[in-house]
C-alpha atoms as a PDB file:
ATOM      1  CA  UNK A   1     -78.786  18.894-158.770  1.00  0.00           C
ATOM      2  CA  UNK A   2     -79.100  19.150-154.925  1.00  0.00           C
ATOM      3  CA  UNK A   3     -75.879  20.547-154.364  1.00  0.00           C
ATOM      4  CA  UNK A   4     -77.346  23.572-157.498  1.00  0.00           C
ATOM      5  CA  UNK A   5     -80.380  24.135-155.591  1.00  0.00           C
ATOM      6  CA  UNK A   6     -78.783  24.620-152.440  1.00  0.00           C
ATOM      7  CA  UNK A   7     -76.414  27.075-153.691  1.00  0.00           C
ATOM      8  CA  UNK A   8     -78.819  28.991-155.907  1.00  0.00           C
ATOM      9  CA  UNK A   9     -81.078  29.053-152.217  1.00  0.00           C
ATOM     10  CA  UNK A  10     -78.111  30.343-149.960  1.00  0.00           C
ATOM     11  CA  UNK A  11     -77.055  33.370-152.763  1.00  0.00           C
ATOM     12  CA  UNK A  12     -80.988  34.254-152.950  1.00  0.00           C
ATOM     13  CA  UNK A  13     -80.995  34.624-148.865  1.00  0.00           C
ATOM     14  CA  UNK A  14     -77.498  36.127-149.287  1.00  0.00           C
ATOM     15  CA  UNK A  15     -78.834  38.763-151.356  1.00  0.00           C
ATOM     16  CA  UNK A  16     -82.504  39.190-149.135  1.00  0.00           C
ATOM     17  CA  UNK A  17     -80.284  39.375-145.496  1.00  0.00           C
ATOM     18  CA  UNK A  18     -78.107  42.264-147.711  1.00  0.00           C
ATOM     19  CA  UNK A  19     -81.152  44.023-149.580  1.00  0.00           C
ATOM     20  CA  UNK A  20     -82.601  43.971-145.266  1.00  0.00           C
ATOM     21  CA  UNK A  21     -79.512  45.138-143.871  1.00  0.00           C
ATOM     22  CA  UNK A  22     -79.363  48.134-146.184  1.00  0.00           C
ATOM     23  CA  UNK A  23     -83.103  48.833-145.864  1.00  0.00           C
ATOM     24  CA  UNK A  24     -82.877  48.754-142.286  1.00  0.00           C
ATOM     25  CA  UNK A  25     -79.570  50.856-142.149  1.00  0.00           C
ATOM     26  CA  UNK A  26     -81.270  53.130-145.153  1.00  0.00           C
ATOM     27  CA  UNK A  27     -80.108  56.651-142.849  1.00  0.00           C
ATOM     28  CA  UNK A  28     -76.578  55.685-142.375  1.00  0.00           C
ATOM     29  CA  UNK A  29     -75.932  56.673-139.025  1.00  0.00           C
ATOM     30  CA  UNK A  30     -72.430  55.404-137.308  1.00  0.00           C
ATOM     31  CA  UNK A  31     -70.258  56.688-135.001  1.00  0.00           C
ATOM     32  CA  UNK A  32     -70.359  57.502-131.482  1.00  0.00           C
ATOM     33  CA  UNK A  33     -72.994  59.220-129.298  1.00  0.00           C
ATOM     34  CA  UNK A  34     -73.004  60.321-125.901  1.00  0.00           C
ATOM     35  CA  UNK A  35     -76.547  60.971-123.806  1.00  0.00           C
ATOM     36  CA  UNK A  36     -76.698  61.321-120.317  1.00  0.00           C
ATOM     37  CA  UNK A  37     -79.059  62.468-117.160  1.00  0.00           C
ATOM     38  CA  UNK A  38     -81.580  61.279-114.913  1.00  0.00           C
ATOM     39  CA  UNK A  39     -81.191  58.004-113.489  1.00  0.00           C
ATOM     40  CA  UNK A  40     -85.139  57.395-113.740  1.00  0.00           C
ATOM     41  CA  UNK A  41     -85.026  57.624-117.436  1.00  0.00           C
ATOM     42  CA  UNK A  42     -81.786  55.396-117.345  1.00  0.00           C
ATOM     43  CA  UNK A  43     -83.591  52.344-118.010  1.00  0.00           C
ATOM     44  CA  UNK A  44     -85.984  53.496-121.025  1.00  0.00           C
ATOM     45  CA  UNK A  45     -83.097  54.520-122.898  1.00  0.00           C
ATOM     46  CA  UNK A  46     -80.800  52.014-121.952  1.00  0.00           C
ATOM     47  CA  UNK A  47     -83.238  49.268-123.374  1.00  0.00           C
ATOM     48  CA  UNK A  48     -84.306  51.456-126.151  1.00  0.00           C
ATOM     49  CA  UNK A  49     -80.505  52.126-127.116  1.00  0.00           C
ATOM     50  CA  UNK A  50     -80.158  48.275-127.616  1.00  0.00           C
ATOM     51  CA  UNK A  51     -83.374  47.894-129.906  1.00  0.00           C
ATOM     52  CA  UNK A  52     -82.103  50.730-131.841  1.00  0.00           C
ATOM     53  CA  UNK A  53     -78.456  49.676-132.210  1.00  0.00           C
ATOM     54  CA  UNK A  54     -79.901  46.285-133.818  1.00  0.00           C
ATOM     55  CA  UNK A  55     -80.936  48.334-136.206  1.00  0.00           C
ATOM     56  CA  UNK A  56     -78.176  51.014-136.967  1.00  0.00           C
ATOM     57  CA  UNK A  57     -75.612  48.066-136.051  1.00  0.00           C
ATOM     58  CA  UNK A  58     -72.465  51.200-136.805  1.00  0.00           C
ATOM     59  CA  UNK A  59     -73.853  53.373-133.999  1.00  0.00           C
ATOM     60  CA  UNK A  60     -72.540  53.384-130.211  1.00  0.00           C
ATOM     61  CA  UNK A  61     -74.534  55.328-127.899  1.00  0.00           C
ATOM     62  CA  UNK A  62     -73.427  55.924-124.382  1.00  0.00           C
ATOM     63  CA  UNK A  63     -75.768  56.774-121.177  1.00  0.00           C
ATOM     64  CA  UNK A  64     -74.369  58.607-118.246  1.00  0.00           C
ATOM     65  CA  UNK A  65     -76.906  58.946-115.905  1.00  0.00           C
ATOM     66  CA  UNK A  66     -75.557  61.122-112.930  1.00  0.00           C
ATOM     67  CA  UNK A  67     -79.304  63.157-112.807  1.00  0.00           C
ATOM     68  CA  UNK A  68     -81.356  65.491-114.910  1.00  0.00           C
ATOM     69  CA  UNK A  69     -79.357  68.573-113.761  1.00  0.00           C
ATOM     70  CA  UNK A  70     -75.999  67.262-114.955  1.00  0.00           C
ATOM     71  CA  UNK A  71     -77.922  66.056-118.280  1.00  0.00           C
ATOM     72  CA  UNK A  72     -79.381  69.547-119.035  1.00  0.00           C
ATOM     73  CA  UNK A  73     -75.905  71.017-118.062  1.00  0.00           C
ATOM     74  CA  UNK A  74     -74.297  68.270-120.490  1.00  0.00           C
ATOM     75  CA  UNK A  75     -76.490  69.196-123.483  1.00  0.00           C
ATOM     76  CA  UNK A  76     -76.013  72.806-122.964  1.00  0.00           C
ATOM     77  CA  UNK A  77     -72.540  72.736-122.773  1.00  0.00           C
ATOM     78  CA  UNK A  78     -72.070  69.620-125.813  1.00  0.00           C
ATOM     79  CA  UNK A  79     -71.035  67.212-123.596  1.00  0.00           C
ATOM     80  CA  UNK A  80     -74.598  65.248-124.642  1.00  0.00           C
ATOM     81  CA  UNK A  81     -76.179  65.246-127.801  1.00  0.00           C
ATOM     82  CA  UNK A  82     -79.433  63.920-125.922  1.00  0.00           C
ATOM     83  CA  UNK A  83     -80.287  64.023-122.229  1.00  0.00           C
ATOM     84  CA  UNK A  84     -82.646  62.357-120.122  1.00  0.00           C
ATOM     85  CA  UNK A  85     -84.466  64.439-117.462  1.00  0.00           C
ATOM     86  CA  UNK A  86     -87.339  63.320-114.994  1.00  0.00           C
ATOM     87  CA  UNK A  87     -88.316  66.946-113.830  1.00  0.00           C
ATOM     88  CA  UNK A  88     -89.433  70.005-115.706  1.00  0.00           C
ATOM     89  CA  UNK A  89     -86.703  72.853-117.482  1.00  0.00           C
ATOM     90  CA  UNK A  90     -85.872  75.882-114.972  1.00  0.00           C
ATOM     91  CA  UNK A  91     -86.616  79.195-116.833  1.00  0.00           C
ATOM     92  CA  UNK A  92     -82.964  79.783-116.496  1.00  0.00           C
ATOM     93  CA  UNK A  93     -82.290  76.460-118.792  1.00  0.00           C
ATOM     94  CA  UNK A  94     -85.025  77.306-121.386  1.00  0.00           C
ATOM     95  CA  UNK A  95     -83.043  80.662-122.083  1.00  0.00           C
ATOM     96  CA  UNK A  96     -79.972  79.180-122.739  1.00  0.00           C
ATOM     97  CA  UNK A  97     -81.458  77.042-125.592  1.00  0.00           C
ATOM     98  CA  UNK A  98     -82.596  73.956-123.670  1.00  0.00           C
ATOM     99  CA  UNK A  99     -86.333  72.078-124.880  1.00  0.00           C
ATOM    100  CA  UNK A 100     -87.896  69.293-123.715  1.00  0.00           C
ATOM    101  CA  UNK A 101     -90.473  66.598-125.455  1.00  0.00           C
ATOM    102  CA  UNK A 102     -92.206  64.177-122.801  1.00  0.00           C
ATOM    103  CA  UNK A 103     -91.634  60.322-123.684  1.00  0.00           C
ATOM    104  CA  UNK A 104     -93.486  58.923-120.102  1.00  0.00           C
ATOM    105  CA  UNK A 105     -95.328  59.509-117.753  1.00  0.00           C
ATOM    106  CA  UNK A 106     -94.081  58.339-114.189  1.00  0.00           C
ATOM    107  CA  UNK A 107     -95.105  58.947-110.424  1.00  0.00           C
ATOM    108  CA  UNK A 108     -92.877  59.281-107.527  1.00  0.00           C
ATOM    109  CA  UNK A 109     -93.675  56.494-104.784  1.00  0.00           C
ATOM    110  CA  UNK A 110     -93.172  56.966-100.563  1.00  0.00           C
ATOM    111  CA  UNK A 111     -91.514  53.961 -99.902  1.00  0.00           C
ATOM    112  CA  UNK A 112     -90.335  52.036 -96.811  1.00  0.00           C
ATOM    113  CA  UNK A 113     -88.625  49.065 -95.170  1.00  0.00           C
ATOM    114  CA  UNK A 114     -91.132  46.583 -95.833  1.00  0.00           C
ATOM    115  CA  UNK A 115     -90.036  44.502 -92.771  1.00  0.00           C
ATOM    116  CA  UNK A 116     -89.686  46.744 -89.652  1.00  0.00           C
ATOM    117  CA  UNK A 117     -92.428  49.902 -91.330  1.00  0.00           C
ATOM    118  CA  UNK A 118     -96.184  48.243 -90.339  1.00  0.00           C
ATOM    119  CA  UNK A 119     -97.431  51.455 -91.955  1.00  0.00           C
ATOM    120  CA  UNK A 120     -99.259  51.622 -95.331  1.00  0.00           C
ATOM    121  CA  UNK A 121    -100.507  54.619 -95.943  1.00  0.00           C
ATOM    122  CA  UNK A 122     -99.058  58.248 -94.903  1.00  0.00           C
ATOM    123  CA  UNK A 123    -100.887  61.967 -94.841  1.00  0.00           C
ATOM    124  CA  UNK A 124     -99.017  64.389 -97.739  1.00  0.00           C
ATOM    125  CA  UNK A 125     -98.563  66.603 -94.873  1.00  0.00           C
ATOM    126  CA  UNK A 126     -96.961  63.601 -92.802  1.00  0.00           C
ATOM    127  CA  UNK A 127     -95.097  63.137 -95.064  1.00  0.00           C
ATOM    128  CA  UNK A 128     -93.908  66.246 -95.886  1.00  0.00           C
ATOM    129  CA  UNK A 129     -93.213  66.307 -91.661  1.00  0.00           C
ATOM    130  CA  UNK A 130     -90.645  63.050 -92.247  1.00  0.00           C
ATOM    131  CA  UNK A 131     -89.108  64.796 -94.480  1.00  0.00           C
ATOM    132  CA  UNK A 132     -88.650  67.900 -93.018  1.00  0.00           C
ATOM    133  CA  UNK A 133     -87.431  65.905 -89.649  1.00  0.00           C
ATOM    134  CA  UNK A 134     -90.527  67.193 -88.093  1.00  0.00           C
ATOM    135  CA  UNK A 135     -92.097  63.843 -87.317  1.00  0.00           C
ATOM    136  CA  UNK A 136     -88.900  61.266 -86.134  1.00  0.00           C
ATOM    137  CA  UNK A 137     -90.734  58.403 -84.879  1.00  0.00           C
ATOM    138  CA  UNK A 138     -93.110  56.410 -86.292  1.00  0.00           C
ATOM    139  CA  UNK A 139     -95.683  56.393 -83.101  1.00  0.00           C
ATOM    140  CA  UNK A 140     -96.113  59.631 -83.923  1.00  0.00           C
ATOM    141  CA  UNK A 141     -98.205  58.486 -87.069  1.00  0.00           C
ATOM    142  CA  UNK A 142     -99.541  55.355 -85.612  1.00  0.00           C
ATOM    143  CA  UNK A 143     -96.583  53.052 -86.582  1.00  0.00           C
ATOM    144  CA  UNK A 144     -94.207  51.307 -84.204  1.00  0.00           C
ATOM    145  CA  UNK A 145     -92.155  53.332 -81.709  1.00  0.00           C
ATOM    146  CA  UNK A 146     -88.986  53.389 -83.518  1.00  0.00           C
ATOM    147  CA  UNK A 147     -86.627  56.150 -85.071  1.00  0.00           C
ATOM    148  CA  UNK A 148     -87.678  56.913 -88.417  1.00  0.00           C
ATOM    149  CA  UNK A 149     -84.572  56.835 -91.119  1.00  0.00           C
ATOM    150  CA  UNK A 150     -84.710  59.082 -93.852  1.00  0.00           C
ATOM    151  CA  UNK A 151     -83.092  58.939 -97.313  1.00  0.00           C
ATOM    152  CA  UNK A 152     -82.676  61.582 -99.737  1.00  0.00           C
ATOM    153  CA  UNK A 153     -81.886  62.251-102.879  1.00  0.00           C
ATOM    154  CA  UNK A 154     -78.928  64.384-104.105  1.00  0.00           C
ATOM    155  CA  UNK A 155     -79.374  68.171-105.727  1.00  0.00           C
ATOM    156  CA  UNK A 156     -79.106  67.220-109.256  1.00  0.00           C
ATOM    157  CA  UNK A 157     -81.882  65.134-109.182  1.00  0.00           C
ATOM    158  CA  UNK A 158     -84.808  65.553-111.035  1.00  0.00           C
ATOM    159  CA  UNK A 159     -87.269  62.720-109.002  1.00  0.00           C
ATOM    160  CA  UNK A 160     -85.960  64.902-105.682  1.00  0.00           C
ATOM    161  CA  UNK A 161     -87.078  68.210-107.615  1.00  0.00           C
ATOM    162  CA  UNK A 162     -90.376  66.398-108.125  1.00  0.00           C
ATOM    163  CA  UNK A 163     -91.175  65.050-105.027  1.00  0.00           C
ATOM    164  CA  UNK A 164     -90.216  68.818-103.201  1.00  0.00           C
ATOM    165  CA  UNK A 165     -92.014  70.563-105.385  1.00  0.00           C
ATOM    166  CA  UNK A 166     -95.264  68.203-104.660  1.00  0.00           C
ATOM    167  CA  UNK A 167     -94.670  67.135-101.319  1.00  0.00           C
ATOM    168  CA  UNK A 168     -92.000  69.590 -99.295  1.00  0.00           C
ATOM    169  CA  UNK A 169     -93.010  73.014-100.640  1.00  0.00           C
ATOM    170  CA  UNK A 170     -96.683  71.961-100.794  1.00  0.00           C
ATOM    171  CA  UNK A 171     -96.422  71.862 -97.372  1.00  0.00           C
ATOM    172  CA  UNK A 172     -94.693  74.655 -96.808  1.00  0.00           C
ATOM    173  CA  UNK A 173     -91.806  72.462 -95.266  1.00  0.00           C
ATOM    174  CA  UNK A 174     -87.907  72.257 -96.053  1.00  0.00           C
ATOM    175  CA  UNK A 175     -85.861  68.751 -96.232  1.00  0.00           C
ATOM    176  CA  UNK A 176     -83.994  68.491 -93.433  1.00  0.00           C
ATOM    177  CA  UNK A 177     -80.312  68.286 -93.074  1.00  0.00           C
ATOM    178  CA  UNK A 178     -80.292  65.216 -91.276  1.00  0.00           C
ATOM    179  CA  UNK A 179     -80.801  62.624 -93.747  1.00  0.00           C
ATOM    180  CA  UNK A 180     -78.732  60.300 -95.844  1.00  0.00           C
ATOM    181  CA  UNK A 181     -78.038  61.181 -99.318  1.00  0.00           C
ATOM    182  CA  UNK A 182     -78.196  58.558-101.970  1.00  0.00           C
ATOM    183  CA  UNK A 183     -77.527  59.754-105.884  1.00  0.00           C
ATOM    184  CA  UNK A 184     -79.503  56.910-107.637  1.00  0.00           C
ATOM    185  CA  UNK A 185     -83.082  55.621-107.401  1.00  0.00           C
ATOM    186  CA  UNK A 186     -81.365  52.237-107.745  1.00  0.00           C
ATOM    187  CA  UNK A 187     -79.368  53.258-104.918  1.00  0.00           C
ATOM    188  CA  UNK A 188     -82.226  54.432-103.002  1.00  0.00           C
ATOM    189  CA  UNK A 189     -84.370  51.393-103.042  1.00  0.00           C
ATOM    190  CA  UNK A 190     -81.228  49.297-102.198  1.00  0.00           C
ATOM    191  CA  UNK A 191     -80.847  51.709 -99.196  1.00  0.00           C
ATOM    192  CA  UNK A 192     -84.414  51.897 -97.591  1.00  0.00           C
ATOM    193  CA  UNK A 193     -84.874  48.009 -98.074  1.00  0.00           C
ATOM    194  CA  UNK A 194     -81.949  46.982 -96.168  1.00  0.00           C
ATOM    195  CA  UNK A 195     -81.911  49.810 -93.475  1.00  0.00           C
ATOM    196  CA  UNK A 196     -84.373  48.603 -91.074  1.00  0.00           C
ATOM    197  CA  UNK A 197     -87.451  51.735 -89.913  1.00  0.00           C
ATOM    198  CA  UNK A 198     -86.032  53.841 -92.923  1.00  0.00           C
ATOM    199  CA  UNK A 199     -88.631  55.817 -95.813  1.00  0.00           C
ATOM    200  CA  UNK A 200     -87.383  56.989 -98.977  1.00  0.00           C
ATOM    201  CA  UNK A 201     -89.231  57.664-102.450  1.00  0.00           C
ATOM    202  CA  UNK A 202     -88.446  56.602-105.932  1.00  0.00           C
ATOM    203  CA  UNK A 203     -90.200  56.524-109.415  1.00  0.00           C
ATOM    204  CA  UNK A 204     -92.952  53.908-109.861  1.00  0.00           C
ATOM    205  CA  UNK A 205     -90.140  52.097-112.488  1.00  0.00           C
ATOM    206  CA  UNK A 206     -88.362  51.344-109.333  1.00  0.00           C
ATOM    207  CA  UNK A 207     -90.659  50.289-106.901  1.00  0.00           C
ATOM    208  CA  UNK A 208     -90.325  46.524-107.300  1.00  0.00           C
ATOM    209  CA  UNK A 209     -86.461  46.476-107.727  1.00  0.00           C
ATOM    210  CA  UNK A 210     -85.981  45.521-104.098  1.00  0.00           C
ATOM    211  CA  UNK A 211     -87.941  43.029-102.246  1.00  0.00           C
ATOM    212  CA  UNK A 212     -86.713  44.623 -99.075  1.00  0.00           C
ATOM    213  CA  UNK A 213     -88.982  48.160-100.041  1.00  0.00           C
ATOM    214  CA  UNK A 214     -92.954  48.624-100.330  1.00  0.00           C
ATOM    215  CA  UNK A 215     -94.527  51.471-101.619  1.00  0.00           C
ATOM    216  CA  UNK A 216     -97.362  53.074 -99.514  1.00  0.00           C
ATOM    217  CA  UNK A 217    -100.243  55.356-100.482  1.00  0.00           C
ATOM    218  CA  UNK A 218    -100.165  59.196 -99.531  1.00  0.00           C
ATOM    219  CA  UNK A 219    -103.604  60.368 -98.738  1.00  0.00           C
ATOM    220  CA  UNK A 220    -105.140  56.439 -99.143  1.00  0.00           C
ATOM    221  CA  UNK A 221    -104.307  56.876-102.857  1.00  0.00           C
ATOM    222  CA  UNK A 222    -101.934  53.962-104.007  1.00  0.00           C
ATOM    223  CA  UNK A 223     -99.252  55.041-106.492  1.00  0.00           C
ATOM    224  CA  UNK A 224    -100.463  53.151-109.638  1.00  0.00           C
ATOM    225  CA  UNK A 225    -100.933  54.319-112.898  1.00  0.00           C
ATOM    226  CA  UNK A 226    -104.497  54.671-113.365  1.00  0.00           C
ATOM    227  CA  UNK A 227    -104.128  57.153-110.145  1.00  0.00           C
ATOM    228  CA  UNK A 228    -101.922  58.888-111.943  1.00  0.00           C
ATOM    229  CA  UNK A 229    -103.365  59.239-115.294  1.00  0.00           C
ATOM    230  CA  UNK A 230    -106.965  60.427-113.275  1.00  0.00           C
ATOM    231  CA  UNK A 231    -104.614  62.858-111.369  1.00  0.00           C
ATOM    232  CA  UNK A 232    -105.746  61.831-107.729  1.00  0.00           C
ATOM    233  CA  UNK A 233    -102.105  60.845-106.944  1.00  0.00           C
ATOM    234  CA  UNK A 234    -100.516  64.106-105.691  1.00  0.00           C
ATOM    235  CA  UNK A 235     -97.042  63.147-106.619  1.00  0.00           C
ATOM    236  CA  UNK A 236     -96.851  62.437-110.785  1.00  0.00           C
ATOM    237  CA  UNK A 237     -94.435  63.800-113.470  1.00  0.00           C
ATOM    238  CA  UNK A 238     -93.442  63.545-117.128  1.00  0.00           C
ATOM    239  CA  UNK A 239     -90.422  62.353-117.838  1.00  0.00           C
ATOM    240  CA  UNK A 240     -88.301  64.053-120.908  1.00  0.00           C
ATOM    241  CA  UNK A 241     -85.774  64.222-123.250  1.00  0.00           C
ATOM    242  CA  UNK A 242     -83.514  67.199-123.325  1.00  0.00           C
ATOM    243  CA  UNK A 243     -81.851  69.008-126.455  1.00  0.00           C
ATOM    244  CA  UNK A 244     -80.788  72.247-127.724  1.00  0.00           C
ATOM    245  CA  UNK A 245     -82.130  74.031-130.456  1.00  0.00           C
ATOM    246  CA  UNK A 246     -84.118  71.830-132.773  1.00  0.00           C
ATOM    247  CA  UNK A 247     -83.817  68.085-133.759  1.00  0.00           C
ATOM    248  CA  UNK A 248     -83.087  68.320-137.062  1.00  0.00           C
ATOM    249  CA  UNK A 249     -84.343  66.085-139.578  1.00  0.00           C
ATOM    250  CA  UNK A 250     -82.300  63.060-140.547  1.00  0.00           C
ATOM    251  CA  UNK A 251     -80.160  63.699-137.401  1.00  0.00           C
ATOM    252  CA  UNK A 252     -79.505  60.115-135.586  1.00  0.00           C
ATOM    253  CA  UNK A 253     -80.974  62.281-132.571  1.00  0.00           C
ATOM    254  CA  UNK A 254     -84.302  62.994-134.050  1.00  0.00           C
ATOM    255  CA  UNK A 255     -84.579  59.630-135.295  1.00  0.00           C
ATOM    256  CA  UNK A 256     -83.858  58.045-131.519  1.00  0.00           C
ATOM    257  CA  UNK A 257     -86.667  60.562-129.858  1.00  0.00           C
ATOM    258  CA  UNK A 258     -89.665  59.173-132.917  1.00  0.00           C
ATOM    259  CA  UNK A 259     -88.193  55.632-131.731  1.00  0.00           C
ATOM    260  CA  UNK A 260     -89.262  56.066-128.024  1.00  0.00           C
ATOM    261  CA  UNK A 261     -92.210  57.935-129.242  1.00  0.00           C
ATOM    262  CA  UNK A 262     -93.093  55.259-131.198  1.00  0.00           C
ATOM    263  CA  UNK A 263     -95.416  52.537-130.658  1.00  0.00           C
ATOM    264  CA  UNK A 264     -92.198  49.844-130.164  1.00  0.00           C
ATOM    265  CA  UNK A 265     -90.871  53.267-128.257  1.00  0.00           C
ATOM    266  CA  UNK A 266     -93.521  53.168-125.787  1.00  0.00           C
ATOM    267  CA  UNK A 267     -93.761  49.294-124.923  1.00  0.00           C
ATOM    268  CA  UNK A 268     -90.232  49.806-123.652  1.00  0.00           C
ATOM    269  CA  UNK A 269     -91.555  52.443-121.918  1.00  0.00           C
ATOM    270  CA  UNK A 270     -94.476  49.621-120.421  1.00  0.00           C
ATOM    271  CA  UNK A 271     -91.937  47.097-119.801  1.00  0.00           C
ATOM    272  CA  UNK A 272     -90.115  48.926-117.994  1.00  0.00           C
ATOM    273  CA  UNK A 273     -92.971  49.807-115.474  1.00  0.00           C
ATOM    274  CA  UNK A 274     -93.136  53.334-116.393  1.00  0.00           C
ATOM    275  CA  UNK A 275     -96.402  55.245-118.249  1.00  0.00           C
ATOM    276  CA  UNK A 276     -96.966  55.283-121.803  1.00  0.00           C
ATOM    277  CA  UNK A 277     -97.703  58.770-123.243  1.00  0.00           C
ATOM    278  CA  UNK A 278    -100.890  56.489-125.254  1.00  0.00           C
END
């Protein structure tokens, strides 16, 4: 009678894990997918691509993040069906069919060698000096008497096109020539916390990736989220999803955008120290 009971209990939950599977997997979506762009945005997708897989187990999606100007060139051209951009579309990129929708909010931090910098809190126009290789010592804004490094970030991305258009041109200033070039912000926190007297910036998502970096305030306002949201930190963005056309309905693309505009969408978005649209 046991042995009955048992099986009648394991066909029941046979048929509940199937009836679950196929409710869950209702839109049918398999195959392979390939998104790409800004390395900010990297780690929203990448942890919103796993929740989502667990759901349409038949689906692959890759994420090449090389920056938000090679992901709006990628979806422009087909090479993404989705791209991830941390900047705002160029006139140039609307007309050729690109749109954005905003899935976080995110600010762009100053940071520095948290070891050798004694500083915490730079001027914007300081700081717009730094990074125009006006100012190349830090006596020159009260810190120790040492050269100032600078890091930069490459062309295509979309936290650099930020943090020029709030900072540099603000100013009135140009980057200068002279510093180093890193093409990640993974890469750039790595950078400035192991390069002793060097100052970089990344997006708040990054800030606490390297205990060798602290971010400082720029104008005494620290770059936290509640600054940004009240819009007294000078250096804040949205960060977006690129596509051409239209998301159509009951396109696995559509359906990945309502997931990180979701509710589950936008704790990812939390976790992974970023700001939720809500």
């Amino acid at each position: 009678m046991k042995k009955i009971s048992l099986v009648i209990l394991l066909f029941c939950t046979g048929l509940f894990v199937f009836a679950a599977g196929s409710q869950e997997n209702k839109a049918g979506f398999s195959g392979d997918y390939a998104f790409g762009g800004s390395t900010t945005v990297e780690p929203i997708v990448l942890a919103a691509i796993e929740e989502f897989t667990e759901v349409y187990p038949d689906v692959r999606i890759s994420y090449d993040s090389q920056g938000s100007s090679v992901g709006v060139k990628g979806v422009l051209s087909g090479i993404y069906s989705l791209g991830g951009a941390s900047r705002e579309l160029k006139s140039s990129e609307t007309e050729s069919g690109a749109k954005s929708i905003a899935i976080a909010l995110d600010g762009v931090a100053v940071i520095v060698n948290k070891e050798s910098v004694n500083l915490d809190n730079l001027t914007l126009e300081d700081t717009a000096k730094i990074f125009a290789g006006e100012i190349t010592n830090w006596k020159e804004v009260g810190g120790a008497d040492s050269m100032i490094v600078v890091f930069n970030r490459d062309e295509a991305s979309g936290t650099r096109d930020c943090f020029n258009g709030s900072v540099i041109k603000m100013m009135k200033k140009k980057f200068t020539n002279a510093a180093a070039i890193v093409t990640s912000n993974g890469d750039m926190v790595s950078k400035v916390g192991s390069t002793p007297n060097a100052i970089g910036y990344c997006g708040f998502g990054y800030i606490s990736k390297n205990p060798g970096t602290k971010a400082i305030s720029v104008n005494t306002v620290l770059p936290e989220m509640p600054n940004v949201l009240n819009k007294t930190y000078p250096v804040s963005r949205q960060l977006n999803i690129v596509y051409k056309g239209t998301l159509a309905e009951g396109s696995l693309e559509k359906a990945f955008v309502d997931y990180l505009l979701s509710k589950d969408g936008q704790i990812i978005v939390k976790e992974e120290k970023f700001i939720p649209l809500n």
